[in-house]
N, C-alpha and C. Protein backbone atom coordinates (compact mmCIF):
# COMPACT_ATOMS: atom_id res chain seq x y z
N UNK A 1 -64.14 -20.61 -19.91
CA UNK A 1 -64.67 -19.36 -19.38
C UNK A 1 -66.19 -19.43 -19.31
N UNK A 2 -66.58 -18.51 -18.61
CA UNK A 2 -68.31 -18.47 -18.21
C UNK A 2 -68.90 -17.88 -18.98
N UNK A 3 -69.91 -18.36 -19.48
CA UNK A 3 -70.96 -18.06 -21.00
C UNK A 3 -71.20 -16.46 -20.15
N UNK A 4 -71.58 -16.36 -18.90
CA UNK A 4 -72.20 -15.46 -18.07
C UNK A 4 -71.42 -14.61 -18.73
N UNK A 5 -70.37 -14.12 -19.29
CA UNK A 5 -68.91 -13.36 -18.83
C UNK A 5 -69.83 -11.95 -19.26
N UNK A 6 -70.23 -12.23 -20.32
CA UNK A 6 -70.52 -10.88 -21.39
C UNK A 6 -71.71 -10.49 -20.96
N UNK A 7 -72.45 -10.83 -19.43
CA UNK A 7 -73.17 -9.68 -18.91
C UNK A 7 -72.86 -9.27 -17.58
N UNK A 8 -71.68 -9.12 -17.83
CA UNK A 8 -70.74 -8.35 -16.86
C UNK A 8 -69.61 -7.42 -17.49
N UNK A 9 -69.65 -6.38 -17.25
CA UNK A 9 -68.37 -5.52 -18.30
C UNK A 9 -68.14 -4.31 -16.88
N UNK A 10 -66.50 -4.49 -16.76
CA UNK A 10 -66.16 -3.79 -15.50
C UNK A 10 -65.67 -2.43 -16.18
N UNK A 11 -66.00 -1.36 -16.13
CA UNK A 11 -65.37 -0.47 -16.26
C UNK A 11 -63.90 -0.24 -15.79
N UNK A 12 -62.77 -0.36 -17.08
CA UNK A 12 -61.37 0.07 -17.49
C UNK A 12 -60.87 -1.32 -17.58
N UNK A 13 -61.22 -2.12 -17.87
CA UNK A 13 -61.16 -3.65 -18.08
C UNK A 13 -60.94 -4.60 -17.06
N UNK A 14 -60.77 -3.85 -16.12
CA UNK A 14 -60.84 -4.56 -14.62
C UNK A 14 -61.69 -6.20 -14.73
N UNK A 15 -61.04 -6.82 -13.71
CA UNK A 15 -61.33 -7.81 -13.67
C UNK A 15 -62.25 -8.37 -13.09
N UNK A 16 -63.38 -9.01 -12.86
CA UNK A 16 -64.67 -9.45 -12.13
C UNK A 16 -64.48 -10.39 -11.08
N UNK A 17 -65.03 -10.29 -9.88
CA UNK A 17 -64.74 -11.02 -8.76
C UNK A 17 -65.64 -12.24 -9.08
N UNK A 18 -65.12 -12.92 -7.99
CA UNK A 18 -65.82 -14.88 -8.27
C UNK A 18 -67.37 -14.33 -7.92
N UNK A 19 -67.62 -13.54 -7.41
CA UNK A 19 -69.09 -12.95 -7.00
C UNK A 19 -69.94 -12.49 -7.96
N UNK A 20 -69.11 -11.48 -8.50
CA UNK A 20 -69.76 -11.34 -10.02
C UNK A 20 -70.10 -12.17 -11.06
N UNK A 21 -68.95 -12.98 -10.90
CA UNK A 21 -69.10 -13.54 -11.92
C UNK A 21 -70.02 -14.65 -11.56
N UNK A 22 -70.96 -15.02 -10.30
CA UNK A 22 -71.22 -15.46 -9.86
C UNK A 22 -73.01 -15.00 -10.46
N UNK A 23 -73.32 -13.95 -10.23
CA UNK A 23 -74.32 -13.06 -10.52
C UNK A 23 -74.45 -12.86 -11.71
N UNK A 24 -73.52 -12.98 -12.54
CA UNK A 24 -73.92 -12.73 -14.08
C UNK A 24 -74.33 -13.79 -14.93
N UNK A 25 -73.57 -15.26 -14.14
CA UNK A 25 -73.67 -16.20 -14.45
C UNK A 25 -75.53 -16.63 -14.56
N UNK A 26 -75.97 -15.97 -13.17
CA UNK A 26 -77.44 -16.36 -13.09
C UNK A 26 -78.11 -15.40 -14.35
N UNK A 27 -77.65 -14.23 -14.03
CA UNK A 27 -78.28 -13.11 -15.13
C UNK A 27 -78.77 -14.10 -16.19
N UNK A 28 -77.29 -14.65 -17.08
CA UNK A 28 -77.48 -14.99 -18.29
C UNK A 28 -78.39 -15.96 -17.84
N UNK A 29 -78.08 -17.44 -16.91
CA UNK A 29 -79.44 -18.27 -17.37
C UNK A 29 -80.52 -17.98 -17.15
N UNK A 30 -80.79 -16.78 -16.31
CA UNK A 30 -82.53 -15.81 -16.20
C UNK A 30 -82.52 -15.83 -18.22
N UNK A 31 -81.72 -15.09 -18.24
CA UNK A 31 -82.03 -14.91 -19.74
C UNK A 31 -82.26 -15.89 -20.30
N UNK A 32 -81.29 -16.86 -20.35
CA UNK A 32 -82.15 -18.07 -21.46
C UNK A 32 -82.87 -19.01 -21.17
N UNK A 33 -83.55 -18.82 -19.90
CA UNK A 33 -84.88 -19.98 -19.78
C UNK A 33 -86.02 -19.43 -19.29
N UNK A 34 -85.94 -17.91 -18.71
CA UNK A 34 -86.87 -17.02 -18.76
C UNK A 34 -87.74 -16.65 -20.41
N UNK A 35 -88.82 -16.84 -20.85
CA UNK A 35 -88.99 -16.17 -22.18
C UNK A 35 -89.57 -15.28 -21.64
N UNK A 36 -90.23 -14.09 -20.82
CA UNK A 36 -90.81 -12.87 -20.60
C UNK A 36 -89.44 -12.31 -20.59
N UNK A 37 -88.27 -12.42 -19.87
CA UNK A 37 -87.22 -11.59 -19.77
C UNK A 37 -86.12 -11.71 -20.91
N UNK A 38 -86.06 -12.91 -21.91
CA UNK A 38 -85.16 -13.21 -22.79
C UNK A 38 -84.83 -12.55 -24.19
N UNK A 39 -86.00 -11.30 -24.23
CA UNK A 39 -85.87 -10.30 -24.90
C UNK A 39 -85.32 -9.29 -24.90
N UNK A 40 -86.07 -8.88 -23.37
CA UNK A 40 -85.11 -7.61 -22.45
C UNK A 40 -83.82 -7.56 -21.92
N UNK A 41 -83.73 -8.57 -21.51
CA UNK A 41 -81.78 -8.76 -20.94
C UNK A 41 -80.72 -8.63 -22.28
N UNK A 42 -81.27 -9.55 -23.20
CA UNK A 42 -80.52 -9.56 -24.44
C UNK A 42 -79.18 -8.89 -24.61
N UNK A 43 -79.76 -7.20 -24.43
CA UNK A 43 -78.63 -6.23 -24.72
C UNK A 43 -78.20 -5.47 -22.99
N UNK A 44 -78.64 -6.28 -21.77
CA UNK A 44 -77.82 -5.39 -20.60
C UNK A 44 -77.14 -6.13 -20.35
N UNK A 45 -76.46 -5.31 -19.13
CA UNK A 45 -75.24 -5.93 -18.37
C UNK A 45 -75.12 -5.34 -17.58
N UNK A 46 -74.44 -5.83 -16.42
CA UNK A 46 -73.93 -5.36 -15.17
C UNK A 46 -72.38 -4.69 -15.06
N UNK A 47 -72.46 -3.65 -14.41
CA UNK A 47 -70.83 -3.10 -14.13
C UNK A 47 -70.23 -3.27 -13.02
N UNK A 48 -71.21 -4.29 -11.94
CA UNK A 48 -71.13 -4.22 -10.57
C UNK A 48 -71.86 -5.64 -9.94
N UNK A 49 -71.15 -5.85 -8.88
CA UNK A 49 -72.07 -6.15 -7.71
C UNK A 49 -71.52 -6.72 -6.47
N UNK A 50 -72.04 -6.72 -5.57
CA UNK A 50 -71.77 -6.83 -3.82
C UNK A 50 -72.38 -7.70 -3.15
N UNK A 51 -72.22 -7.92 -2.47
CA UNK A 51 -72.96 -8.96 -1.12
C UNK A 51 -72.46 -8.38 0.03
N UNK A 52 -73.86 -7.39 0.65
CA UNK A 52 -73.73 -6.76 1.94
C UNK A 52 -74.11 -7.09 2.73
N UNK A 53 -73.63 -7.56 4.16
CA UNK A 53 -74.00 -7.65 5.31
C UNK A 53 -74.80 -6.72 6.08
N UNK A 54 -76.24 -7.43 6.40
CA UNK A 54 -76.74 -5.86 7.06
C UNK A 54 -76.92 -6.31 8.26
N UNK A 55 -77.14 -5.69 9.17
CA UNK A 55 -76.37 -5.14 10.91
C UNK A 55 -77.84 -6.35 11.43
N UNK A 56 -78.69 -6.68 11.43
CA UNK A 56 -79.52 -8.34 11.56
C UNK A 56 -79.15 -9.43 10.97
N UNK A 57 -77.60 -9.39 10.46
CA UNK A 57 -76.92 -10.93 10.38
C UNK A 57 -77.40 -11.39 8.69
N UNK A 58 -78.34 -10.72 8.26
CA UNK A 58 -78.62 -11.12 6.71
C UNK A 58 -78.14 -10.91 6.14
N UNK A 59 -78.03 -11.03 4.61
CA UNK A 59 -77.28 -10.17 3.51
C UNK A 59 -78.11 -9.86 2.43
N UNK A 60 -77.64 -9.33 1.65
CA UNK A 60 -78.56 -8.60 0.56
C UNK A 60 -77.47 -8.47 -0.88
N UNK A 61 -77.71 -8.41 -2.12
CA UNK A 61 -77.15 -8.70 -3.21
C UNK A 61 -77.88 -7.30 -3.19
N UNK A 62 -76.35 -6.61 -4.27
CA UNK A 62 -76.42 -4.98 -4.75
C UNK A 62 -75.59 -5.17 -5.97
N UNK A 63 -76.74 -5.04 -7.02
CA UNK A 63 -76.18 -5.01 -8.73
C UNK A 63 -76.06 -3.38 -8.93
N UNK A 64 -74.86 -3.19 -9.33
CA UNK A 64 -74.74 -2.15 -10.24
C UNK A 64 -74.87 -2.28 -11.87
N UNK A 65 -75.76 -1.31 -12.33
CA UNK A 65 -75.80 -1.43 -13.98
C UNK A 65 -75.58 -0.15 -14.33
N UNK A 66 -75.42 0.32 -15.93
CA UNK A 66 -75.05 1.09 -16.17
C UNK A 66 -75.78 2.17 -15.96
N UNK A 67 -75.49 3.56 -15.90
CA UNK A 67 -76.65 4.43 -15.61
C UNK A 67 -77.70 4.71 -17.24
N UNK A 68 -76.89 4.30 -18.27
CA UNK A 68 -78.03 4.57 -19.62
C UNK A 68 -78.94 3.73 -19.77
N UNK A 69 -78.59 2.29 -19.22
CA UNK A 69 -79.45 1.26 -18.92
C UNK A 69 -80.48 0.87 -18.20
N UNK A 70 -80.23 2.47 -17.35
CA UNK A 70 -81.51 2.05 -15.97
C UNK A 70 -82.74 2.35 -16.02
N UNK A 71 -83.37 2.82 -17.22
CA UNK A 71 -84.81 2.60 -17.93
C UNK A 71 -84.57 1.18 -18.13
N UNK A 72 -84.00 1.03 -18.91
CA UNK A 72 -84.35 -0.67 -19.36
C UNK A 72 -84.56 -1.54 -17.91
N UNK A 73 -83.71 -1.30 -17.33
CA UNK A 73 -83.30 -2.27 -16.18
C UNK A 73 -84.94 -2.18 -15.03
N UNK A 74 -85.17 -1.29 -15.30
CA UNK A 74 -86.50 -0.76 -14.18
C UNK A 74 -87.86 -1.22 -15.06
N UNK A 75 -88.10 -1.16 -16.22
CA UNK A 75 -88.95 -1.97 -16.73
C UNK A 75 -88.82 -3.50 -16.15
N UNK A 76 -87.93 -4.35 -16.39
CA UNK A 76 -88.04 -5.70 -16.14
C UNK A 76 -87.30 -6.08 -14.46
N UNK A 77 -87.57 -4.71 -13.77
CA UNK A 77 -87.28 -4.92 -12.45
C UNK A 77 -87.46 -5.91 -11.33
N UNK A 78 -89.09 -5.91 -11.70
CA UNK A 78 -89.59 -6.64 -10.72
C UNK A 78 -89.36 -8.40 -11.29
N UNK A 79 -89.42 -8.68 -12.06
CA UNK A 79 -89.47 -10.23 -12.73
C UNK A 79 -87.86 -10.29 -12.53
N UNK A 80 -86.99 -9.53 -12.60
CA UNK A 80 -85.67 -9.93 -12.53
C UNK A 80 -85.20 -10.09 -11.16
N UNK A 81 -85.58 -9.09 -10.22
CA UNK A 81 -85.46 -9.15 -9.01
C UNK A 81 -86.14 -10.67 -8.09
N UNK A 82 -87.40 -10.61 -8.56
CA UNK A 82 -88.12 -12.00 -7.85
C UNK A 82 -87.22 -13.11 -8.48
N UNK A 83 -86.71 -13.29 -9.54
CA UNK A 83 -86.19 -14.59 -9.83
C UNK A 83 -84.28 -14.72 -9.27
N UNK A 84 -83.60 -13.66 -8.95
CA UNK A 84 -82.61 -13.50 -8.61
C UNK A 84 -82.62 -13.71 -7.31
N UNK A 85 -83.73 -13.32 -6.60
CA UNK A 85 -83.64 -13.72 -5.27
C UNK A 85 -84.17 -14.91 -5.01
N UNK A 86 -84.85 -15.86 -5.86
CA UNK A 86 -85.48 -17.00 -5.74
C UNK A 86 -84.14 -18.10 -6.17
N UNK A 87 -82.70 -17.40 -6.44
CA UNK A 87 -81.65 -18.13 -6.93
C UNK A 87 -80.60 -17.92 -5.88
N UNK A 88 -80.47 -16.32 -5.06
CA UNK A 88 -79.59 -16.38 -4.12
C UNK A 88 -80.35 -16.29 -2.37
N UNK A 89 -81.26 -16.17 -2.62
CA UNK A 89 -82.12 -16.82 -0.89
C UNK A 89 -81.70 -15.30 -0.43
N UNK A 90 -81.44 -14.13 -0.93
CA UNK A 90 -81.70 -13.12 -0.34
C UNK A 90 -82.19 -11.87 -1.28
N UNK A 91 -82.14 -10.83 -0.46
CA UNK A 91 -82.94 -9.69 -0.96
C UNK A 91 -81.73 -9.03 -2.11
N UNK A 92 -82.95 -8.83 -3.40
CA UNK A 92 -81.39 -8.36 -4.41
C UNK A 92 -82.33 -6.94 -4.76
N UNK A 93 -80.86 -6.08 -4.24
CA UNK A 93 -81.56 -4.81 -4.71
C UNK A 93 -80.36 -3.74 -5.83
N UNK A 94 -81.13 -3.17 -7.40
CA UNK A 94 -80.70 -2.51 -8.12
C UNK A 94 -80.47 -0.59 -8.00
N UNK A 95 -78.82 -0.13 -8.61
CA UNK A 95 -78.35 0.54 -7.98
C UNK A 95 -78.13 1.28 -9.69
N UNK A 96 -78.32 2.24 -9.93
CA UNK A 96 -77.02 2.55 -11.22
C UNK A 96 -75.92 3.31 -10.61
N UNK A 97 -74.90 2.68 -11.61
CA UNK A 97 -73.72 3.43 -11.48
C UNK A 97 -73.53 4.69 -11.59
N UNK A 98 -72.78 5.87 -10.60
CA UNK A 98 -73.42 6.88 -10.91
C UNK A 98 -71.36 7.68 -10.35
N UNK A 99 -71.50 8.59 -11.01
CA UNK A 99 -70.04 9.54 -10.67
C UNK A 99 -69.89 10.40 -10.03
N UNK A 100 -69.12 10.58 -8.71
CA UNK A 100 -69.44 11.80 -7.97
C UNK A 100 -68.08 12.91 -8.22
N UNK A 101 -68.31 13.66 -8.84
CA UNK A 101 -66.83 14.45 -8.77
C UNK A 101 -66.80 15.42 -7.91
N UNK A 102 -65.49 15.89 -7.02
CA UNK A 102 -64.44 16.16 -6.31
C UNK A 102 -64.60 18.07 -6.83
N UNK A 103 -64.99 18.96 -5.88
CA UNK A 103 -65.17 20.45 -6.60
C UNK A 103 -63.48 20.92 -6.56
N UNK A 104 -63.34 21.43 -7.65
CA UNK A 104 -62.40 21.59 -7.93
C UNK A 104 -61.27 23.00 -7.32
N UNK A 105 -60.50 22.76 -6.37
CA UNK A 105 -60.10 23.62 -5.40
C UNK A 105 -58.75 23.81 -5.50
N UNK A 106 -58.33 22.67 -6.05
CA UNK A 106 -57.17 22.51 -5.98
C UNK A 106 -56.34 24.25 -6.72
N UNK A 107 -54.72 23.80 -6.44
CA UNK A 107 -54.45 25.18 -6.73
C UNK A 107 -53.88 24.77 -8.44
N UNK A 108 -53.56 23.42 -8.58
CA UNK A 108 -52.60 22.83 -9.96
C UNK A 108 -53.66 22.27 -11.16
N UNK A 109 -54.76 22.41 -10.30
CA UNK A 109 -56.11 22.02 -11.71
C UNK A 109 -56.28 22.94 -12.18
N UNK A 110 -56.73 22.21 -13.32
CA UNK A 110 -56.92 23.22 -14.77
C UNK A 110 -58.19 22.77 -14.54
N UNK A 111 -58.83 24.27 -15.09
CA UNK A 111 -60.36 24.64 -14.53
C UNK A 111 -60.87 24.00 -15.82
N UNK A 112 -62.61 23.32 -15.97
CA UNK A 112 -62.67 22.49 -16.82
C UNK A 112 -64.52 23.05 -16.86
N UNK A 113 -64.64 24.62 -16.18
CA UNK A 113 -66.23 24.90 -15.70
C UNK A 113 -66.41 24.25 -15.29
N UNK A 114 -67.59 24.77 -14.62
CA UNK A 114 -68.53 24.00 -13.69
C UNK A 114 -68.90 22.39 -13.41
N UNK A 115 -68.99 22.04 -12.47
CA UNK A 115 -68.92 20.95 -11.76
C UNK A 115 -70.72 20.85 -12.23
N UNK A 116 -71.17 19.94 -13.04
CA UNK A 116 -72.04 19.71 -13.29
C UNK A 116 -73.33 19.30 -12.05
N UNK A 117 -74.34 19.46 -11.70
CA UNK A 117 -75.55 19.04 -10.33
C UNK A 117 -75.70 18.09 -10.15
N UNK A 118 -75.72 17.25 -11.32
CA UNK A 118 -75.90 15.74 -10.94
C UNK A 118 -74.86 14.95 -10.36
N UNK A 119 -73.65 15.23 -10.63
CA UNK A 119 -72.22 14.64 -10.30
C UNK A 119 -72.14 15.04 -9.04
N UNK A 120 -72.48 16.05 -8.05
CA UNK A 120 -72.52 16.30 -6.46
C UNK A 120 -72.84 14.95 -6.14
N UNK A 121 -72.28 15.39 -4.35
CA UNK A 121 -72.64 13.80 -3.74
C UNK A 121 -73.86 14.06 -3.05
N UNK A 122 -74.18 15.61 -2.40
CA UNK A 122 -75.48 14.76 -2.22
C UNK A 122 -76.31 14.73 -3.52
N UNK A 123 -76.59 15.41 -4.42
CA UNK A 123 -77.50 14.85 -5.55
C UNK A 123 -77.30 12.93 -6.17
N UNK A 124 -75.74 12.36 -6.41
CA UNK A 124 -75.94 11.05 -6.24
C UNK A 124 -76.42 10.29 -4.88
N UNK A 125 -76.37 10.86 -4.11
CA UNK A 125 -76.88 9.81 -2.62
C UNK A 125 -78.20 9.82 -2.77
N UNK A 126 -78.99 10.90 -3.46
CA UNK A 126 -80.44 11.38 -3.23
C UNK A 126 -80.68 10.50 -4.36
N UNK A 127 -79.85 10.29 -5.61
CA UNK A 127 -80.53 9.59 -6.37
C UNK A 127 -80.14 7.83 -6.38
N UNK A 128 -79.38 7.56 -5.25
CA UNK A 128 -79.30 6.14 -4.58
C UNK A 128 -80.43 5.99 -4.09
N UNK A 129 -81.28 6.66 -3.31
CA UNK A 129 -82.11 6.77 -2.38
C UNK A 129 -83.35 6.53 -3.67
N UNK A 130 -83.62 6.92 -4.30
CA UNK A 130 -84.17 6.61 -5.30
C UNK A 130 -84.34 5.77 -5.89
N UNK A 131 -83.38 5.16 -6.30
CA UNK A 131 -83.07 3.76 -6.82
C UNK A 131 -83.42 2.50 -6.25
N UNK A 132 -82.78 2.56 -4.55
CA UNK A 132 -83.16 1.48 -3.76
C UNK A 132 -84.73 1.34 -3.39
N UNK A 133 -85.39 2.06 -3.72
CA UNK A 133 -87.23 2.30 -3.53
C UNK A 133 -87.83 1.94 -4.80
N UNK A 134 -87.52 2.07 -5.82
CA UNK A 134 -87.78 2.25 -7.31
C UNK A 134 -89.30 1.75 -7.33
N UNK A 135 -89.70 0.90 -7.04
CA UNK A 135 -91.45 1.11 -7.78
C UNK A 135 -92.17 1.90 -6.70
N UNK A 136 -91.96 2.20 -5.49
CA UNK A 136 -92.46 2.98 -4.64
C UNK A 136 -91.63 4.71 -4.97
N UNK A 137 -92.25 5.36 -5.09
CA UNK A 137 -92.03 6.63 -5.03
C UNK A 137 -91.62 7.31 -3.60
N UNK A 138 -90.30 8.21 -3.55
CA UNK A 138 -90.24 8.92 -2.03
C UNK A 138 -91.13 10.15 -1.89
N UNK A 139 -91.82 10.55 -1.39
CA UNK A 139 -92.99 11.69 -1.21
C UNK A 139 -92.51 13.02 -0.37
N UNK A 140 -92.08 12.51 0.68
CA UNK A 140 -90.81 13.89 1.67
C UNK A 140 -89.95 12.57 2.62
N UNK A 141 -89.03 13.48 2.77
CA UNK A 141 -87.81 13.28 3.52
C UNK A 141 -87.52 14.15 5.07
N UNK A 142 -87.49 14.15 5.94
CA UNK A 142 -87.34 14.83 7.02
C UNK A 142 -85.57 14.26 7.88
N UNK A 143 -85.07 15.34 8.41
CA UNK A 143 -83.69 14.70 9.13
C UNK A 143 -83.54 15.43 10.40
N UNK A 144 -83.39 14.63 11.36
CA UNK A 144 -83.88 14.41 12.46
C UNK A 144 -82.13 14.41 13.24
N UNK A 145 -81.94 15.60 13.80
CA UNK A 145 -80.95 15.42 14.56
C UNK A 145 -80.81 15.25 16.01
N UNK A 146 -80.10 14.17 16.05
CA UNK A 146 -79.76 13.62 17.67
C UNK A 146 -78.79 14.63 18.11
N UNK A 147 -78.90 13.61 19.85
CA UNK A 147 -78.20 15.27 20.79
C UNK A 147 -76.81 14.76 20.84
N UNK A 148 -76.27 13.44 19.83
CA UNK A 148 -74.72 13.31 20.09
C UNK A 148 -74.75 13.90 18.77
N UNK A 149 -75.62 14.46 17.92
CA UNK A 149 -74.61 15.26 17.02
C UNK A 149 -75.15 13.85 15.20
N UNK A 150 -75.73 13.11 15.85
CA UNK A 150 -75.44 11.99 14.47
C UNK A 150 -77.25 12.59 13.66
N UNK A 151 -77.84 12.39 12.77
CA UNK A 151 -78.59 12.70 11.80
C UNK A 151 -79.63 11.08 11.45
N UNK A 152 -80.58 11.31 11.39
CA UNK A 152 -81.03 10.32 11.04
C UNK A 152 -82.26 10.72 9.92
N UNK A 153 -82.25 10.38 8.93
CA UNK A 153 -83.14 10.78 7.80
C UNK A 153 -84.47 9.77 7.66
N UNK A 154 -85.51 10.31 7.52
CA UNK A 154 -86.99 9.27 7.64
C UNK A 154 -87.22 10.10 6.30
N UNK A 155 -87.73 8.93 4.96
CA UNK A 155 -88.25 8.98 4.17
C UNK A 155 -89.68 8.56 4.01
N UNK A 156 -90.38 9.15 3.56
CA UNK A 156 -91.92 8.78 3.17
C UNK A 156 -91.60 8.13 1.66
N UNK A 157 -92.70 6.82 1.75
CA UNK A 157 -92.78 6.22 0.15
C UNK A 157 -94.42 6.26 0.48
N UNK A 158 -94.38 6.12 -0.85
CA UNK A 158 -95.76 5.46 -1.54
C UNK A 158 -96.57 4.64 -0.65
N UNK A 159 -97.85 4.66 -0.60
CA UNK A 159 -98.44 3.38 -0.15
C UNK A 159 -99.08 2.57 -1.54
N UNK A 160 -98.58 2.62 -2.47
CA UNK A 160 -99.33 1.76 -3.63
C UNK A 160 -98.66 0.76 -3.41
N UNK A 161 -96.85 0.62 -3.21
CA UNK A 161 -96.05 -0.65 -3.28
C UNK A 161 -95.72 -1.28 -1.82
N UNK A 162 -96.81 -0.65 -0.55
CA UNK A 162 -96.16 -1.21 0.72
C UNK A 162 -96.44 -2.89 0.88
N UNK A 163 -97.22 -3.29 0.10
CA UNK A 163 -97.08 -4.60 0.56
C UNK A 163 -96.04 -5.45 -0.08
N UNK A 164 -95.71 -5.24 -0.96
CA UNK A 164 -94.73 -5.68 -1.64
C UNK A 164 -93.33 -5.82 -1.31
N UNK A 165 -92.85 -4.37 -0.70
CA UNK A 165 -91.70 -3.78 -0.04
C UNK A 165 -91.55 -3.74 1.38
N UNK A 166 -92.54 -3.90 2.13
CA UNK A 166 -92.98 -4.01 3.27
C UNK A 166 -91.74 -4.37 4.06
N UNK A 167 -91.37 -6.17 3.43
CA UNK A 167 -90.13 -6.56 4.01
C UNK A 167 -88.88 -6.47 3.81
N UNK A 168 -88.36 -5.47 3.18
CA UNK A 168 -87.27 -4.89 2.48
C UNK A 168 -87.17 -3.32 2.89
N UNK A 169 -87.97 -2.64 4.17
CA UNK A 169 -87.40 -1.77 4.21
C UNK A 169 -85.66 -1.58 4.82
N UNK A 170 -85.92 -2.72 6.03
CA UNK A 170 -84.77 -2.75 6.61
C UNK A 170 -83.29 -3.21 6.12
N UNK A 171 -83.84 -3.97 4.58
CA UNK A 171 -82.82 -4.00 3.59
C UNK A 171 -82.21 -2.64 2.57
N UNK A 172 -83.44 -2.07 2.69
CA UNK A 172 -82.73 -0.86 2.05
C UNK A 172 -81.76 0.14 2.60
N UNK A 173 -82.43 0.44 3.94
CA UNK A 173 -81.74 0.93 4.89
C UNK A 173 -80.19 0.77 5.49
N UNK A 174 -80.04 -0.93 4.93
CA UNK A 174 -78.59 -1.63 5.33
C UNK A 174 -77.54 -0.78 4.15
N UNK A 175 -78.32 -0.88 3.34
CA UNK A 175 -77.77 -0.88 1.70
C UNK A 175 -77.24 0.59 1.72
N UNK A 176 -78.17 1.32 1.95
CA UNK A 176 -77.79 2.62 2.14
C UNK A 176 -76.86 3.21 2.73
N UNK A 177 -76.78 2.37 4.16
CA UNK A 177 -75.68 2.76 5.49
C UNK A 177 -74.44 2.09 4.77
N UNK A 178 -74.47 1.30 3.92
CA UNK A 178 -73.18 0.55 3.37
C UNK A 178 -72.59 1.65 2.24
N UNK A 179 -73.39 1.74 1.53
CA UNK A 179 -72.79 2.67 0.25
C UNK A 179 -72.68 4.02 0.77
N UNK A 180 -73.48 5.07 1.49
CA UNK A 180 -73.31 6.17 2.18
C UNK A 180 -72.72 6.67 3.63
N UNK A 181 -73.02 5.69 4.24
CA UNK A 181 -72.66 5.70 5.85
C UNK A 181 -73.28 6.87 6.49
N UNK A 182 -74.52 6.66 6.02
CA UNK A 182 -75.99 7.98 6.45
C UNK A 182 -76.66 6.81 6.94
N UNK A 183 -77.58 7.15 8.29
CA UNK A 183 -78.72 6.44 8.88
C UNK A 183 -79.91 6.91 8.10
N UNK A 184 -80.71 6.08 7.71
CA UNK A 184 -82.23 6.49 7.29
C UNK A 184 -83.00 5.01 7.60
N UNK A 185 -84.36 5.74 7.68
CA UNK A 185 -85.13 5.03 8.06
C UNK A 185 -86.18 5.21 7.14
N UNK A 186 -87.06 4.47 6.22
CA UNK A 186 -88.05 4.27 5.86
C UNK A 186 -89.82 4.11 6.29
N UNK A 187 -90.85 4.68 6.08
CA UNK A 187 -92.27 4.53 6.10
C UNK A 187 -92.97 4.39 5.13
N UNK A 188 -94.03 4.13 5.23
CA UNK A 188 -95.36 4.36 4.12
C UNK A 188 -95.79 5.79 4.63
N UNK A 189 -96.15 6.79 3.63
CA UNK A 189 -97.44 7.73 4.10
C UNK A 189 -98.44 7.00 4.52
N UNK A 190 -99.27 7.49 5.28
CA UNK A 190 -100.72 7.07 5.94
C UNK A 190 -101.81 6.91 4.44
N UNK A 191 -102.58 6.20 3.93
CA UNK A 191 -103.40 6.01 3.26
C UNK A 191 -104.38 7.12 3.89
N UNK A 192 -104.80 8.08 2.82
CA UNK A 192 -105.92 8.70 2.64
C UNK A 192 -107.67 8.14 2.50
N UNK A 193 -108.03 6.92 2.86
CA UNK A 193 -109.25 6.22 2.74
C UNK A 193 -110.04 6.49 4.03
């Protein structure tokens, strides 16, 4: 079995695809020949991950981690991200796992109160949208409706992280249309200088 195994844990014991296990496998040796990151990984793990095709023929790697983990995981973001993609030749972008529950209508459910704010879907999509930007901040959002009826959302980020992210907007955007099946489009605000 793969040393990797134990930074991968599927929620309900489910079993890990050759992909995952593919990704965790790197995780762990980031961890043990990395020493800046061989502290921090130590105690995470992944609950997830994908290889998405985005609509320019590329692909992009989408880790899910746990959602208690995603302080930790966002500290050693950037060093984990540059070396993961320096291992799979594409853009790897981090997601937490997040729960959307179903408002409760039914006539045979037993009422359990309120459907908590964060568990809505759009509050998780908004906080996908979040996630896939993470050292750039979103500033406003505007949604822009076409005359067949479809929506297209333009987010403002940061200009502190545009050079960095610059070439990954159109990856985020894939990522997004994959997990949501919402169009958005990404910018920088205009620099104030």
């Amino acid at each position: 079995m793969y040393a990797g195994r134990k930074k991968i844990i599927k929620p309900r014991g489910a079993e890990p695809t050759a992909f995952e296990m593919e990704v965790a496998q790197e995780i762990y040796n980031i961890g043990i020949s990395n020493d800046a990151l061989k502290a921090d990984l130590r105690g995470l793990h992944i609950v997830g991950a994908r290889d998405i095709a985005l609509e320019d023929g590329s692909k992009a790697v989408l880790l899910f981690v746990p959602f208690p983990q995603l302080a930790e995981f966002r500290k050693i973001q950037k060093l984990l991200v540059d070396e993961l993609e320096k291992k799979f030749s594409k853009h790897v972008v981090i997601v937490a796992q997040r729960t959307m529950l179903k408002p409760t209508c039914g006539r045979n459910k037993k009422h359990n109160g309120p459907r908590p704010v964060s568990r809505t879907l759009k509050s998780v999509q908004e906080a996908v949208l979040d996630d896939l930007v993470f050292p750039a901040g979103i500033t406003g959002k505007r949604i822009r409706f076409k005359v067949g009826g479809s929506r297209l959302m333009t987010c403002k980020l940061t200009a502190t992280e545009a050079t960095t992210l610059e070439g990954k907007l159109d990856t985020f955007a894939g990522v997004y249309k994959a997990l949501t099946n919402k169009d958005v489009r990404f910018e920088f605000e205009a620099s104030s200088e």
